[in-house]
N, C-alpha and C. Protein backbone atom coordinates (compact mmCIF):
# COMPACT_ATOMS: atom_id res chain seq x y z
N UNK A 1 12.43 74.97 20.22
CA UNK A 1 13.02 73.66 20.07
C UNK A 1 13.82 73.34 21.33
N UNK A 2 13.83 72.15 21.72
CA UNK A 2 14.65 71.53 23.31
C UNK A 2 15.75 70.78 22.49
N UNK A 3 16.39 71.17 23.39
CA UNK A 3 18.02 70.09 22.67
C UNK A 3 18.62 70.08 24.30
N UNK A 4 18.46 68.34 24.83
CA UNK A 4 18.99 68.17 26.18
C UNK A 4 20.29 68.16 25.78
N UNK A 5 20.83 68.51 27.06
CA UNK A 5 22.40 68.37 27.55
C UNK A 5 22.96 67.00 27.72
N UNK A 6 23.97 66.90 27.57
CA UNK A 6 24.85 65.88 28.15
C UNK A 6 25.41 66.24 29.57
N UNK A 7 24.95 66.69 30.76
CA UNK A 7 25.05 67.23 31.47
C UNK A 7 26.25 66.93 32.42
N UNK A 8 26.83 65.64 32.25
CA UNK A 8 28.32 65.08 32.66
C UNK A 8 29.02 65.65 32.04
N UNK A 9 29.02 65.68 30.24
CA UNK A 9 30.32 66.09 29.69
C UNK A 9 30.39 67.67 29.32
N UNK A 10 29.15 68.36 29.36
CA UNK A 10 28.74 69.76 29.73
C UNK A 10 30.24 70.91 29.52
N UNK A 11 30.61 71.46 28.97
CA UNK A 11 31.84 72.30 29.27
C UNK A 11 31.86 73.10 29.77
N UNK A 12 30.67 73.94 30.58
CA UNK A 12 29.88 75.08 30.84
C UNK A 12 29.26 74.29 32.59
N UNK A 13 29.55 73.14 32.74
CA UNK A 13 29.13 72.62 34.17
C UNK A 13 29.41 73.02 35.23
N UNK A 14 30.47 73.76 35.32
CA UNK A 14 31.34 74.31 36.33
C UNK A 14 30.60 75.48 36.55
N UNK A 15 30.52 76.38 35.83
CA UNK A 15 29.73 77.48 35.97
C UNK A 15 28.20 77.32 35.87
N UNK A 16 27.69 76.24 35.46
CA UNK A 16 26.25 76.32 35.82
C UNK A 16 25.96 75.71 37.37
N UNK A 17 26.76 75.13 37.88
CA UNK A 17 26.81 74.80 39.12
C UNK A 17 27.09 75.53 40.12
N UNK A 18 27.91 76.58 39.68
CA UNK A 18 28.20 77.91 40.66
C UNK A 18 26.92 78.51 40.82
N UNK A 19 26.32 79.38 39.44
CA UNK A 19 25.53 80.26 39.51
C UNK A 19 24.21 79.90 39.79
N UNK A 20 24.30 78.50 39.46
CA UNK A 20 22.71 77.81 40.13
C UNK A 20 22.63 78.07 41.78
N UNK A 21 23.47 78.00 42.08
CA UNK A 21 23.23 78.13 43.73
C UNK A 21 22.92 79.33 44.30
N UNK A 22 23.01 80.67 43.67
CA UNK A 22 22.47 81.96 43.71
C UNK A 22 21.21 81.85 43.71
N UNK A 23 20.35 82.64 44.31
CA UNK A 23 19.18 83.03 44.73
C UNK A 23 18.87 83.96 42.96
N UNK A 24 19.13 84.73 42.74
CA UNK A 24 19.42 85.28 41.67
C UNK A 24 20.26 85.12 40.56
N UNK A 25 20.58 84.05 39.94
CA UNK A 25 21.99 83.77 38.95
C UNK A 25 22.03 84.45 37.56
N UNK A 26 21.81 85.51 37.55
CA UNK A 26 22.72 86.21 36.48
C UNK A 26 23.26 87.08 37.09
N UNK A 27 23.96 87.61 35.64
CA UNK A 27 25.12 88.93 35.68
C UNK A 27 24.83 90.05 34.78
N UNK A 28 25.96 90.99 34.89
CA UNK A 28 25.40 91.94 34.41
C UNK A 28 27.14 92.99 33.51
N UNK A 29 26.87 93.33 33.01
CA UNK A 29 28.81 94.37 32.73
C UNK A 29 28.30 95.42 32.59
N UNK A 30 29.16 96.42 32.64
CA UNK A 30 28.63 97.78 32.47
C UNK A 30 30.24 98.23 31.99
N UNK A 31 30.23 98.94 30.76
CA UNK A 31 30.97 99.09 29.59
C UNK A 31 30.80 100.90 29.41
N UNK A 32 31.55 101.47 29.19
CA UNK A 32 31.96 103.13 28.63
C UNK A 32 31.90 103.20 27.15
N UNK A 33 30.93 103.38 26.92
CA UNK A 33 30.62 103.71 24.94
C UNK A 33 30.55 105.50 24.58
N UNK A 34 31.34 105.63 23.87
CA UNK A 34 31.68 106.72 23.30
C UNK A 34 30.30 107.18 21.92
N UNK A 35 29.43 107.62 22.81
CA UNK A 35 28.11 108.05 21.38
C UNK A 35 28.26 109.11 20.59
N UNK A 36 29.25 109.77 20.42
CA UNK A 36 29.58 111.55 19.89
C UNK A 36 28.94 111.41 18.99
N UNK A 37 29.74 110.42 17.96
CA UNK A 37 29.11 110.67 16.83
C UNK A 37 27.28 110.16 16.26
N UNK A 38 26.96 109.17 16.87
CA UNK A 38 25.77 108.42 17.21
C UNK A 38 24.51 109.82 17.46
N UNK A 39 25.67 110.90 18.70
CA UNK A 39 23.97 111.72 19.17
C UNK A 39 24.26 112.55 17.90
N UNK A 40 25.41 113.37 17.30
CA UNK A 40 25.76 114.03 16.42
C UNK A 40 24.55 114.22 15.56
N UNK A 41 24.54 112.64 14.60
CA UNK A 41 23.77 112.42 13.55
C UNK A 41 22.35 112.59 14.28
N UNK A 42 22.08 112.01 15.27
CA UNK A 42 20.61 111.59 15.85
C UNK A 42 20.30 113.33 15.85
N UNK A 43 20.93 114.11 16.08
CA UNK A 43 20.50 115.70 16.44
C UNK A 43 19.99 116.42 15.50
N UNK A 44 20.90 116.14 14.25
CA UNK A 44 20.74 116.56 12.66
C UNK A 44 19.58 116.19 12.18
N UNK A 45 19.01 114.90 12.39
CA UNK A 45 18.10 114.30 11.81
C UNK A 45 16.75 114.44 12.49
């Protein structure tokens, strides 16, 4: 399904205007997750 923008009143314009100008425009995070218990079970099973 397409659902156009209002692309003036946009709240998100600021930043689509930044990252459009990148050759590449995304991102990425990289986060520390604690799996102990996750491999724990996965080992048992």
């Amino acid at each position: 399904m397409f659902n156009q923008l209002d692309f003036e009143n946009w709240n998100r314009r600021e930043h689509f205007q930044f990252f459009n100008q990148f050759d590449e425009p995304f991102f990425g995070i990289v986060a520390e997750i604690d799996c102990t218990v996750a491999y724990q079970i996965c080992k048992t099973k």
